[in-house]
C-alpha atoms as a PDB file:
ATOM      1  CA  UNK A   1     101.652 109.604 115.471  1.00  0.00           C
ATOM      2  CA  UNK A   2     103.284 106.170 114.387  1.00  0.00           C
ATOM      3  CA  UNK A   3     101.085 104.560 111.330  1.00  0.00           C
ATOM      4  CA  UNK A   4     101.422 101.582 110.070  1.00  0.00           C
ATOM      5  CA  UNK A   5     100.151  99.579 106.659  1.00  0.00           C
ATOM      6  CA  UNK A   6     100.477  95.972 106.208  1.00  0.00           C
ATOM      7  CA  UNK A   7     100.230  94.789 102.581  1.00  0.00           C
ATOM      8  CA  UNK A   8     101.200  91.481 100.941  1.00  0.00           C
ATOM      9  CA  UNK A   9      98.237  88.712 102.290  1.00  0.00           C
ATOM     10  CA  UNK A  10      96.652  86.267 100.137  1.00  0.00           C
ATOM     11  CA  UNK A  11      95.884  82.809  99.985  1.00  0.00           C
ATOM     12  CA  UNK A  12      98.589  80.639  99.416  1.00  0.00           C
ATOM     13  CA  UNK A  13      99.197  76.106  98.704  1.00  0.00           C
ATOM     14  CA  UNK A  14     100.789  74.867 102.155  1.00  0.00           C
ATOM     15  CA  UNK A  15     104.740  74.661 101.138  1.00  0.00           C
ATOM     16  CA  UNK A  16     104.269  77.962  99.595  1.00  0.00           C
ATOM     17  CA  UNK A  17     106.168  81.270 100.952  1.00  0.00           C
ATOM     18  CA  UNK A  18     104.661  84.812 100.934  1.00  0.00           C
ATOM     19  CA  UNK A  19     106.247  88.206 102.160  1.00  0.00           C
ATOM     20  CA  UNK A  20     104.276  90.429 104.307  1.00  0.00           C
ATOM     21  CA  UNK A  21     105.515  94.190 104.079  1.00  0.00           C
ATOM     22  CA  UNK A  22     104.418  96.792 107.009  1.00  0.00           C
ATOM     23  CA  UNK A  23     105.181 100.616 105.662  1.00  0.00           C
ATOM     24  CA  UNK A  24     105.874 102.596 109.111  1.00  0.00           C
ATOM     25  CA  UNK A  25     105.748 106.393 109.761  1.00  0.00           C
ATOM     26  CA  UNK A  26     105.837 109.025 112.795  1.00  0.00           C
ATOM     27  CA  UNK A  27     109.036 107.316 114.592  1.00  0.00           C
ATOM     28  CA  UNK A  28     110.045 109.683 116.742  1.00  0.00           C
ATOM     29  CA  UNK A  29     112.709 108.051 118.499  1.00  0.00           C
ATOM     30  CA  UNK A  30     115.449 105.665 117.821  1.00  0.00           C
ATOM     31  CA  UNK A  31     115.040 103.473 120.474  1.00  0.00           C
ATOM     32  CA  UNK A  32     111.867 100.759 119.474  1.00  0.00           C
ATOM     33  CA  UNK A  33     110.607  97.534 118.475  1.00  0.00           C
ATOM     34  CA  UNK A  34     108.635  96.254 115.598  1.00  0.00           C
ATOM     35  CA  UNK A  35     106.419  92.896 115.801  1.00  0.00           C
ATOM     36  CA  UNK A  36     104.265  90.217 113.843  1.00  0.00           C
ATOM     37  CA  UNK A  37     101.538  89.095 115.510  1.00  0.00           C
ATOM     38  CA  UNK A  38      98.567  87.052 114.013  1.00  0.00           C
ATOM     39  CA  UNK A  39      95.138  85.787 114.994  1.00  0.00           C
ATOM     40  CA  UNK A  40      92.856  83.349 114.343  1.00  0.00           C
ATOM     41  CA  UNK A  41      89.866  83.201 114.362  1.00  0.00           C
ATOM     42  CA  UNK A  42      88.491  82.050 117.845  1.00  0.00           C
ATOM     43  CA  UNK A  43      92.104  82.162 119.201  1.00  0.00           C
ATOM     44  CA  UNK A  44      94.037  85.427 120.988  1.00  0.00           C
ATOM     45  CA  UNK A  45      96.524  87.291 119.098  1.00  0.00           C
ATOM     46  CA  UNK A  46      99.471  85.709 119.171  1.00  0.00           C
ATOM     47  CA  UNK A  47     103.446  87.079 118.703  1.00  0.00           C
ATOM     48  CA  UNK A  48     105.084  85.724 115.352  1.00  0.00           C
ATOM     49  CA  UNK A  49     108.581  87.266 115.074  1.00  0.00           C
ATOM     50  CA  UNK A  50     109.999  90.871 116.389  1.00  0.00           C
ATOM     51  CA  UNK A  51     113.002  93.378 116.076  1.00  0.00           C
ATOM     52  CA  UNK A  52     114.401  95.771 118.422  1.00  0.00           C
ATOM     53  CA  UNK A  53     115.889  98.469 117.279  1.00  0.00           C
ATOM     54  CA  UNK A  54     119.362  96.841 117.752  1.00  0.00           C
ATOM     55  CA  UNK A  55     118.304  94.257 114.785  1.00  0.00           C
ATOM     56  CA  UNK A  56     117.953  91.697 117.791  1.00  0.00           C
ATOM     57  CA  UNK A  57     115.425  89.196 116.689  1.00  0.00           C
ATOM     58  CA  UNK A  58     112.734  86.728 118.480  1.00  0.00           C
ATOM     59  CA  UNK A  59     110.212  84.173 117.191  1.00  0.00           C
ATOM     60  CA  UNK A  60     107.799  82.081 118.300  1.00  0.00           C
ATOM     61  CA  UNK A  61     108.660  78.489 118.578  1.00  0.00           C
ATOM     62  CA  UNK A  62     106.014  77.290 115.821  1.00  0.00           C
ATOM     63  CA  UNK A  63     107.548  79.778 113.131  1.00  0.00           C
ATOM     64  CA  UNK A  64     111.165  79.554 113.996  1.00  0.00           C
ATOM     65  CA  UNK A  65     113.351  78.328 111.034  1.00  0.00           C
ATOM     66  CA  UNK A  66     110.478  79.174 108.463  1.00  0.00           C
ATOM     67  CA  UNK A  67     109.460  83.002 108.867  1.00  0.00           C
ATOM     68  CA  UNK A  68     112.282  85.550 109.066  1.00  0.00           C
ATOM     69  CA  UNK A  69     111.758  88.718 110.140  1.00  0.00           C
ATOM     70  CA  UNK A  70     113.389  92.010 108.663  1.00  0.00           C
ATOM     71  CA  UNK A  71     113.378  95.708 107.859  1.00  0.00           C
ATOM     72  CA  UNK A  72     115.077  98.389 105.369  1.00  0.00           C
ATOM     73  CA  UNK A  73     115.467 101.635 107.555  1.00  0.00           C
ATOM     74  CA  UNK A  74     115.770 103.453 104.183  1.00  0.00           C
ATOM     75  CA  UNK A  75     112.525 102.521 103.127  1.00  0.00           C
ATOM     76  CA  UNK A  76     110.790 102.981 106.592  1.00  0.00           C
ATOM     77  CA  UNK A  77     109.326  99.197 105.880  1.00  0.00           C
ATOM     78  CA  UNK A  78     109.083  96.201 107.927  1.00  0.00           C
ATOM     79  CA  UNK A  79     109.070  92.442 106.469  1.00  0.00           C
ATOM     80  CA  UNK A  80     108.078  89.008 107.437  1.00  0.00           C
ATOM     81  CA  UNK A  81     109.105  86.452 104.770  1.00  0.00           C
ATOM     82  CA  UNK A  82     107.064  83.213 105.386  1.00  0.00           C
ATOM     83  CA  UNK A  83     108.173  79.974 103.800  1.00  0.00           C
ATOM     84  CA  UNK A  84     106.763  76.369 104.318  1.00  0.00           C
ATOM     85  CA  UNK A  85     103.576  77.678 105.120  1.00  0.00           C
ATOM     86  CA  UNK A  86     100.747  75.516 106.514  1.00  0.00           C
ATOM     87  CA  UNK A  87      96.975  75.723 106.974  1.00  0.00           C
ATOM     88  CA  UNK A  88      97.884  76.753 110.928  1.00  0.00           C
ATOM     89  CA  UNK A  89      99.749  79.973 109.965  1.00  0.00           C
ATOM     90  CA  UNK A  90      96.051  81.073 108.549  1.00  0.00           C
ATOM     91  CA  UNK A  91      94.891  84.354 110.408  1.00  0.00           C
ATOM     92  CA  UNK A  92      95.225  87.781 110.605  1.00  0.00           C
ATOM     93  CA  UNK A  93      98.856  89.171 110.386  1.00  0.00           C
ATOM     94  CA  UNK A  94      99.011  92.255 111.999  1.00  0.00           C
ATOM     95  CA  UNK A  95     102.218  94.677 112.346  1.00  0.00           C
ATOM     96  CA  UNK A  96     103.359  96.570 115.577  1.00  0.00           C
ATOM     97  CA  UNK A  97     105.346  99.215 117.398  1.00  0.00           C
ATOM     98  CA  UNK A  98     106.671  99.200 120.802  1.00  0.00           C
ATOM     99  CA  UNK A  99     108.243 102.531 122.521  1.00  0.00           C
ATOM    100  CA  UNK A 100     110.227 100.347 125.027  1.00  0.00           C
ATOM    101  CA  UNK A 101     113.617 100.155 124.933  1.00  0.00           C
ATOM    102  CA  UNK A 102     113.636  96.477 124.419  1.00  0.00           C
ATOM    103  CA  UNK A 103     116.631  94.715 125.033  1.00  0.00           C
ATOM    104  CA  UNK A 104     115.140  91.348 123.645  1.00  0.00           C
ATOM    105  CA  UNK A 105     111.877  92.581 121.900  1.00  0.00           C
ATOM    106  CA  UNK A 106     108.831  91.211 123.598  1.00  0.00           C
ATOM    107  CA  UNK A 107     105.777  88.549 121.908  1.00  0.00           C
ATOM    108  CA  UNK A 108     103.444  89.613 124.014  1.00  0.00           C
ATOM    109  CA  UNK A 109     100.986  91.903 122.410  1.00  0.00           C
ATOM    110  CA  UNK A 110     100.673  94.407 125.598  1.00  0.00           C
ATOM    111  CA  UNK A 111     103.736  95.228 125.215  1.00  0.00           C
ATOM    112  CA  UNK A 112     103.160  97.200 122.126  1.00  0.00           C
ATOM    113  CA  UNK A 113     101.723 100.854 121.571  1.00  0.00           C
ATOM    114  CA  UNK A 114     100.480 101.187 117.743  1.00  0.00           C
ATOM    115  CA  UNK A 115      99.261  98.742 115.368  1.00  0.00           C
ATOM    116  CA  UNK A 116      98.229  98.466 111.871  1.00  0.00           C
ATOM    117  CA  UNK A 117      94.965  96.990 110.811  1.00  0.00           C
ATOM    118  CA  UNK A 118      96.181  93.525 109.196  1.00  0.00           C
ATOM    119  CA  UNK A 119      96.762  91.418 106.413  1.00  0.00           C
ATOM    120  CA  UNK A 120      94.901  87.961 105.862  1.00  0.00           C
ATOM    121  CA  UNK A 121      96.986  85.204 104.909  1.00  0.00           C
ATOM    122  CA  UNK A 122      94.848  81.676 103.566  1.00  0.00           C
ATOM    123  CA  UNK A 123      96.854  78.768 102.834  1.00  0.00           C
ATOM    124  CA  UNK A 124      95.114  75.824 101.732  1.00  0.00           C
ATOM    125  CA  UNK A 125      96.384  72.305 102.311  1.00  0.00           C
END
């Protein structure tokens, strides 16, 4: 059974940065993807940045150039570094597996089989 626990939320000054970690267990396969997704409130869940298990990466237009996304295979752990943040990056950050063997890993939530159950991140203009 794949878990996964997001840690490093909190509220934040816009132009700050803050690191989101997701710890991962129960891979049983080499072949995967791993995602950031967030929501806001009264908005749908929405896909941030992914990796496939190639290290191919994707982000959505409205984070690319200030959220990188990034793992350590030694540590089982999955990161999303966030700089320039602004009051529309508030929500719910929530990490996410996908069993398909992704040649570009996917935003769209569906397309993921496990998730963990979030992180808040508050930034304040």
């Amino acid at each position: 059974q794949v878990q996964l626990v997001e840690s490093g939320g909190g509220s934040v000054q816009a132009g700050e940065s803050l690191r989101l970690s997701c710890a991962a267990s129960g891979f049983t396969s080499g072949i995967y993807s791993l995602g950031w997704f967030r929501q806001a409130p009264g908005k749908e869940r929405e896909g941030v940045a992914t990796i496939n298990h190639y290290g191919v990466t994707r982000y959505a237009d409205s984070v690319q150039g200030r959220f990188t996304i990034s793992r350590d295979n030694a540590k089982n752990t999955l990161y999303l570094q966030m700089n320039s943040l602004k009051p529309e990056d508030i929500a719910m950050y929530y990490c996410a597996y996908s069993r398909g063997n992704w040649v570009s890993p996917p935003l769209r939530d569906v397309d993921y089989d496990y998730w963990g159950l979030g992180t808040q991140v508050t930034v304040s203009s």
